[in-house]
C-alpha atoms as a PDB file:
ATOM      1  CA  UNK A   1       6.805   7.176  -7.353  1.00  0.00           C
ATOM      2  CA  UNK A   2       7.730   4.700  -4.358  1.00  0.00           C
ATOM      3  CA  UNK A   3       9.841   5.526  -1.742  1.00  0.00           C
ATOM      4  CA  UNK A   4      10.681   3.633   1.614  1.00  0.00           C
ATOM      5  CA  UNK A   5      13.115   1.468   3.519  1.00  0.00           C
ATOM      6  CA  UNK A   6      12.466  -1.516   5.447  1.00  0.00           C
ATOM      7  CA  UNK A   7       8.569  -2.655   5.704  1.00  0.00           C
ATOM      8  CA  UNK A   8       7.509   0.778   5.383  1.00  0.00           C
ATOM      9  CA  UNK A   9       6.715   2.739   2.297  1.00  0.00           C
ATOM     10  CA  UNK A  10       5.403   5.726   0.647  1.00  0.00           C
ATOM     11  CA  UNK A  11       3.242   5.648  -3.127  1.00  0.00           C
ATOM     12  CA  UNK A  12       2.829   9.453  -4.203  1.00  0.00           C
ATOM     13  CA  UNK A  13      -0.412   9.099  -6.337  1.00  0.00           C
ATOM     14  CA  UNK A  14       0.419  11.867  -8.810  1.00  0.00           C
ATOM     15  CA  UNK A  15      -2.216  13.125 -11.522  1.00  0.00           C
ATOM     16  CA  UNK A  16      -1.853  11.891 -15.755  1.00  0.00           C
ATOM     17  CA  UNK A  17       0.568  13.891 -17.345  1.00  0.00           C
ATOM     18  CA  UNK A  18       3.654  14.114 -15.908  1.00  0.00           C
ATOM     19  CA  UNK A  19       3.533  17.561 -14.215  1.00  0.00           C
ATOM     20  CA  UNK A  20       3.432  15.304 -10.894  1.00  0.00           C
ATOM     21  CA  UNK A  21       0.601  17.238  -9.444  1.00  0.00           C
ATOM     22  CA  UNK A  22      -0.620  14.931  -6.643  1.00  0.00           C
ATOM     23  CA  UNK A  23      -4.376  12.915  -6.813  1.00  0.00           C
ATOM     24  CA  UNK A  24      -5.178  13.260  -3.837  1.00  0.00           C
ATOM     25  CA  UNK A  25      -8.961  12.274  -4.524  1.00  0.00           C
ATOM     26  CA  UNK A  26      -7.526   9.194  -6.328  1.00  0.00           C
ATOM     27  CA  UNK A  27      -5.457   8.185  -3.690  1.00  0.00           C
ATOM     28  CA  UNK A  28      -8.258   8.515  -1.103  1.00  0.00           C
ATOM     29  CA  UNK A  29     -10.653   6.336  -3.370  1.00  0.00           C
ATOM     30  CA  UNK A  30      -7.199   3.203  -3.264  1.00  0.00           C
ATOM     31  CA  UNK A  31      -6.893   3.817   0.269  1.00  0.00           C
ATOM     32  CA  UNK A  32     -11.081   3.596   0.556  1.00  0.00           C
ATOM     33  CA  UNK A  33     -11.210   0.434  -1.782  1.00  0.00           C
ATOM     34  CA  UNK A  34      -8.122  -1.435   0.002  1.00  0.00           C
ATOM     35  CA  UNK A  35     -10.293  -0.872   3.269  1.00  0.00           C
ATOM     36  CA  UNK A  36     -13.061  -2.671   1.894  1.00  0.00           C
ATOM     37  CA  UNK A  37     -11.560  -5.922   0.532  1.00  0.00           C
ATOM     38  CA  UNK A  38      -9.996  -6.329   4.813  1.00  0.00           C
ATOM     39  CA  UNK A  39      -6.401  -3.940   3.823  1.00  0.00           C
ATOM     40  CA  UNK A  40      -6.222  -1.957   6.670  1.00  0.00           C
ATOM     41  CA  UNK A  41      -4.724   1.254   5.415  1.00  0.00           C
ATOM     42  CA  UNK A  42      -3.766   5.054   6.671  1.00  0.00           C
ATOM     43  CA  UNK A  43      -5.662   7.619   4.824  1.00  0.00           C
ATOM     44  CA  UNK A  44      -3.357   9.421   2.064  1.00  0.00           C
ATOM     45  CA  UNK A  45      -1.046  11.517   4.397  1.00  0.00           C
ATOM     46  CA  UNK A  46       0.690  14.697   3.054  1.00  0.00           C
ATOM     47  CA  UNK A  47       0.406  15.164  -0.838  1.00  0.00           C
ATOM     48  CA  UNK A  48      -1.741  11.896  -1.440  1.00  0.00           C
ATOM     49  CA  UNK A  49       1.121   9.486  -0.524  1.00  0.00           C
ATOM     50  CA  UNK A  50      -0.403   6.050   0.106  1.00  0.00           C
ATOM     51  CA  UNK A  51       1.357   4.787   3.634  1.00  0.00           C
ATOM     52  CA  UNK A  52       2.233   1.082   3.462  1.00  0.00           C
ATOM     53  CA  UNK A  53       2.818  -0.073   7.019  1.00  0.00           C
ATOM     54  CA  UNK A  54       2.259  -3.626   7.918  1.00  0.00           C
ATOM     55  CA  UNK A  55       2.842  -5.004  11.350  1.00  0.00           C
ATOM     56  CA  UNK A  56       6.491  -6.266  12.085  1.00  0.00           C
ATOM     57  CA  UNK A  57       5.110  -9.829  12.738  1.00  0.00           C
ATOM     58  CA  UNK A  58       4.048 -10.343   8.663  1.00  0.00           C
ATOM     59  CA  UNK A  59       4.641 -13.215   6.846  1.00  0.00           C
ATOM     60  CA  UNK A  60       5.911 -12.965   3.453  1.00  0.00           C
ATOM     61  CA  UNK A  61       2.767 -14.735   1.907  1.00  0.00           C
ATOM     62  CA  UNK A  62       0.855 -11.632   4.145  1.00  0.00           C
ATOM     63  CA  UNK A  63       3.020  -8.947   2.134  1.00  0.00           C
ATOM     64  CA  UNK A  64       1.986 -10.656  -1.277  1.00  0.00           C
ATOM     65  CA  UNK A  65      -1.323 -10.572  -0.139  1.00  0.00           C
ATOM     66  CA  UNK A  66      -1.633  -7.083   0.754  1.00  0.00           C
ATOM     67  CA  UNK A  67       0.192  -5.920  -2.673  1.00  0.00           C
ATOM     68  CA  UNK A  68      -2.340  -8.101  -4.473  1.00  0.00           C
ATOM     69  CA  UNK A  69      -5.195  -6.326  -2.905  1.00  0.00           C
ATOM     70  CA  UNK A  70      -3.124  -2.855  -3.507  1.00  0.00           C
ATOM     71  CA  UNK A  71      -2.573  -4.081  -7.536  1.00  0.00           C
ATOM     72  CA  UNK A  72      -6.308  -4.738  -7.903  1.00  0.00           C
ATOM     73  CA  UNK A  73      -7.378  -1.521  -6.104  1.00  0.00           C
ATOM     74  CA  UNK A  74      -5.464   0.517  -8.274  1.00  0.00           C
ATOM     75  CA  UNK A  75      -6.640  -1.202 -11.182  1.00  0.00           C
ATOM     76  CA  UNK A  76     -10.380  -0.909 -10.535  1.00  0.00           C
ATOM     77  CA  UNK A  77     -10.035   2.706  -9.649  1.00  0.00           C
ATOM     78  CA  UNK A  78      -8.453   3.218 -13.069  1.00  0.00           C
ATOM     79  CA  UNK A  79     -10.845   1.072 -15.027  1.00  0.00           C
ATOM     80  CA  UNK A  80     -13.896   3.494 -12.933  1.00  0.00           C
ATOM     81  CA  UNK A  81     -12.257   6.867 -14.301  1.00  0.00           C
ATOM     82  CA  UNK A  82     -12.234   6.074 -17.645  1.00  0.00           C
END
């Protein structure tokens, strides 16, 4: 689930199964990834909600960057688990 307005948003990371119990661990291991391809990130904050916050300065080629790097994170951490 995404929520936010403006530049800044919110991705609850929520375990399989539709219960929406939050993955904490999972989100932790996007967050941890997107850090080490040059995405600076926050760590999860509350129930594993991924905090997208970029600077008010970006450029829209910046923001497709970033949800590039954020795509292929979540991909690779999905392709690990199984």
């Amino acid at each position: 689930m995404v929520h936010g307005r403006g530049l800044v948003y919110g991705v609850h990371v929520v375990k399989p199964g539709g219960k929406k119990v939050p993955d904490y661990d999972f989100a932790f291991d996007v967050v941890e990834r997107c850090v080490e391809k040059g995405l600076l990130m926050f760590s999860p904050v509350g129930y594993a909600t991924i905090k997208i916050a970029p600077p008010l300065i970006v450029s829209r080629e910046q923001i497709l960057e970033g949800c590039s790097v954020l795509e292929e994170a979540f991909r690779e951490i999905v392709a690990e688990r199984k």
